[in-house]
Protein backbone atom coordinates (compact mmCIF):
# COMPACT_ATOMS: atom_id res chain seq x y z
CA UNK A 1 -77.81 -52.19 16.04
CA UNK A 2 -75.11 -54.37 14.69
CA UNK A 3 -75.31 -58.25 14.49
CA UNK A 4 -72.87 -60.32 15.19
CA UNK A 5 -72.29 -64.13 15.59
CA UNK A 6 -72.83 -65.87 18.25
CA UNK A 7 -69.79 -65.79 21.05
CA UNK A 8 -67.91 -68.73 21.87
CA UNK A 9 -68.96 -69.50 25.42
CA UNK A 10 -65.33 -70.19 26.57
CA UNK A 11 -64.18 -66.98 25.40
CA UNK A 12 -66.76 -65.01 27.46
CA UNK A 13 -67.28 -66.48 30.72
CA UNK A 14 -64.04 -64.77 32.27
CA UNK A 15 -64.36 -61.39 30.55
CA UNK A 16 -64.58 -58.87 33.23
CA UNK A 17 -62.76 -55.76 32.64
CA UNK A 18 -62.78 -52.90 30.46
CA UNK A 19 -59.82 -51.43 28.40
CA UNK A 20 -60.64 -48.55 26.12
CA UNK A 21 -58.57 -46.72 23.05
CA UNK A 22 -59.13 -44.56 20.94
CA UNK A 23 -59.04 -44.72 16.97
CA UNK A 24 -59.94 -42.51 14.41
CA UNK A 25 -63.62 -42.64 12.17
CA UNK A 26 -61.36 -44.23 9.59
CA UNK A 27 -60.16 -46.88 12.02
CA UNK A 28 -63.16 -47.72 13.87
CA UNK A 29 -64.80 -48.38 10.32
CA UNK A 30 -62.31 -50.69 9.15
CA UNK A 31 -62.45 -52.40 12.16
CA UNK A 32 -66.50 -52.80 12.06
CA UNK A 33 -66.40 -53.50 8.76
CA UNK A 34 -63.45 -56.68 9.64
CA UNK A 35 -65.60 -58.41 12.13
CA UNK A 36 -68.84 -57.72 10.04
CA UNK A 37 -67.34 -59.97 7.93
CA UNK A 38 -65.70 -62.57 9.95
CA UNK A 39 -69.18 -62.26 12.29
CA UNK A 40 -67.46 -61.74 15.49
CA UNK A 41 -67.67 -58.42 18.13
CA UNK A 42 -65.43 -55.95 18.03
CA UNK A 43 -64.65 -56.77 21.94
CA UNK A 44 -63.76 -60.50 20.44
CA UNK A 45 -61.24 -59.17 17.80
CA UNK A 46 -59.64 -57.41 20.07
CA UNK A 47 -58.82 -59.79 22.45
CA UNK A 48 -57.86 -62.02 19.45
CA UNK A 49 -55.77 -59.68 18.18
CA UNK A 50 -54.04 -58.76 21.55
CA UNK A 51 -53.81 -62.28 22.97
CA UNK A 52 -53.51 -64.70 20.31
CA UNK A 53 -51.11 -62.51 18.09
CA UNK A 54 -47.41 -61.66 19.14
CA UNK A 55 -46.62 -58.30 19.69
CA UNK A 56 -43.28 -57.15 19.56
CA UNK A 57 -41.66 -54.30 21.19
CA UNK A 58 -38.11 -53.21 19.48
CA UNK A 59 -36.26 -50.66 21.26
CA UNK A 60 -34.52 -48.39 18.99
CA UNK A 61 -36.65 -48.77 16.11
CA UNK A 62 -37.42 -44.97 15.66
CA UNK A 63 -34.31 -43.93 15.41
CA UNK A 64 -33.62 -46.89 12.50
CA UNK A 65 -36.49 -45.45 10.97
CA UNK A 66 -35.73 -42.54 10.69
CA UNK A 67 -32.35 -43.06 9.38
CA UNK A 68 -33.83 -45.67 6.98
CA UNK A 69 -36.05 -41.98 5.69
CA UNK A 70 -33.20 -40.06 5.82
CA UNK A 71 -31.24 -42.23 3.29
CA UNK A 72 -34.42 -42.66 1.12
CA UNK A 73 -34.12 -38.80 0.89
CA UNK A 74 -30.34 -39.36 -0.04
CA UNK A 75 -32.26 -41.68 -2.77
CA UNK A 76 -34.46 -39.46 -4.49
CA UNK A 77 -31.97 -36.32 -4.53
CA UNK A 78 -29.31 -38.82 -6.61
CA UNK A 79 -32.28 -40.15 -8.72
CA UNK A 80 -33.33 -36.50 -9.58
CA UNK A 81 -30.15 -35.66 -10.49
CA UNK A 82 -29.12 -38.24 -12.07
CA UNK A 83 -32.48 -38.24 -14.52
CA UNK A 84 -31.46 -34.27 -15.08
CA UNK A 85 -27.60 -35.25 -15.85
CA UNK A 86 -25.75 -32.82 -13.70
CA UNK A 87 -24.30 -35.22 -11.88
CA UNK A 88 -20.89 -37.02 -12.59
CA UNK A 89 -19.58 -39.54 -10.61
CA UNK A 90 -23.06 -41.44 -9.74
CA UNK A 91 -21.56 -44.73 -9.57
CA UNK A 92 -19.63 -44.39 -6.46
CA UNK A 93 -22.61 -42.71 -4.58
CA UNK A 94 -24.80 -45.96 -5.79
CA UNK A 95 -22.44 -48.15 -4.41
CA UNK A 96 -22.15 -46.74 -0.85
CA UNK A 97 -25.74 -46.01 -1.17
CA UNK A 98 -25.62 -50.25 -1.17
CA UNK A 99 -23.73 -50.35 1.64
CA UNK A 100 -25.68 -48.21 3.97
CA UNK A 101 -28.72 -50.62 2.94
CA UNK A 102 -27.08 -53.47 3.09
CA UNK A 103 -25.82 -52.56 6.91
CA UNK A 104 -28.79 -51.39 7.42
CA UNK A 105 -30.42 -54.33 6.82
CA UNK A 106 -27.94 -56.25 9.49
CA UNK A 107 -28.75 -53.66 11.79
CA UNK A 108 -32.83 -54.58 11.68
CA UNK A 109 -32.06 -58.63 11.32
CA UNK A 110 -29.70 -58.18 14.83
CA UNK A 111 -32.70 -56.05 16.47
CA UNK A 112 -35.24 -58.77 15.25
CA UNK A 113 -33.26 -61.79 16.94
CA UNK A 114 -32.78 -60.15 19.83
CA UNK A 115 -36.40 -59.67 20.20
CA UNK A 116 -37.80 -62.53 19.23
């Protein structure tokens, strides 16, 4: 059995219901392995995490993402072919490349306000 520190009283005296998740082996070891070290339960980093930590919900996000990955595919093709020479005309792909990020970049700092 695992030892732990102490609980703060305060913390505990409320603590009535259950909420379960799942994680993987990989995740539930990391996770042991963090309050092992910090000597707290894993019941107590979890409700640190969740309630003393802001969590931020961003609508739309997915779809950023994966236009984000589709441009870093854009990336690698140019880079390949640029590194094999058969392409002419790289400099005008670069700089529109710079656009996209650059807007891009708006895009996530408009989404960010808006949720914070």
């Amino acid at each position: 059995m695992k030892k732990y520190a102490r609980r703060t009283p305060y913390r505990c005296q409320n603590v009535s219901r259950i909420v379960s998740a799942r994680v993987s082996q990989e995740e539930y070891e990391i996770l042991e392995e963090r309050c092992q070290k910090a000597g707290i339960s894993i019941s107590m980093a979890l409700r640190k995490g969740l309630i003393d930590q802001n969590v931020y919900i961003i609508p739309g996000l997915d779809d950023l993402s994966y236009q984000v990955a589709k441009i870093g595919i854009n990336i690698n093709q140019i880079a390949r072919a640029l590194n094999s020479q058969q392409f002419s005309g790289a400099q005008e792909d670069v700089k529109k490349i710079q656009k996209d990020i650059s807007e891009i970049k708006e895009v996530i700092l408009q989404i960010y306000r808006k949720a914070v």
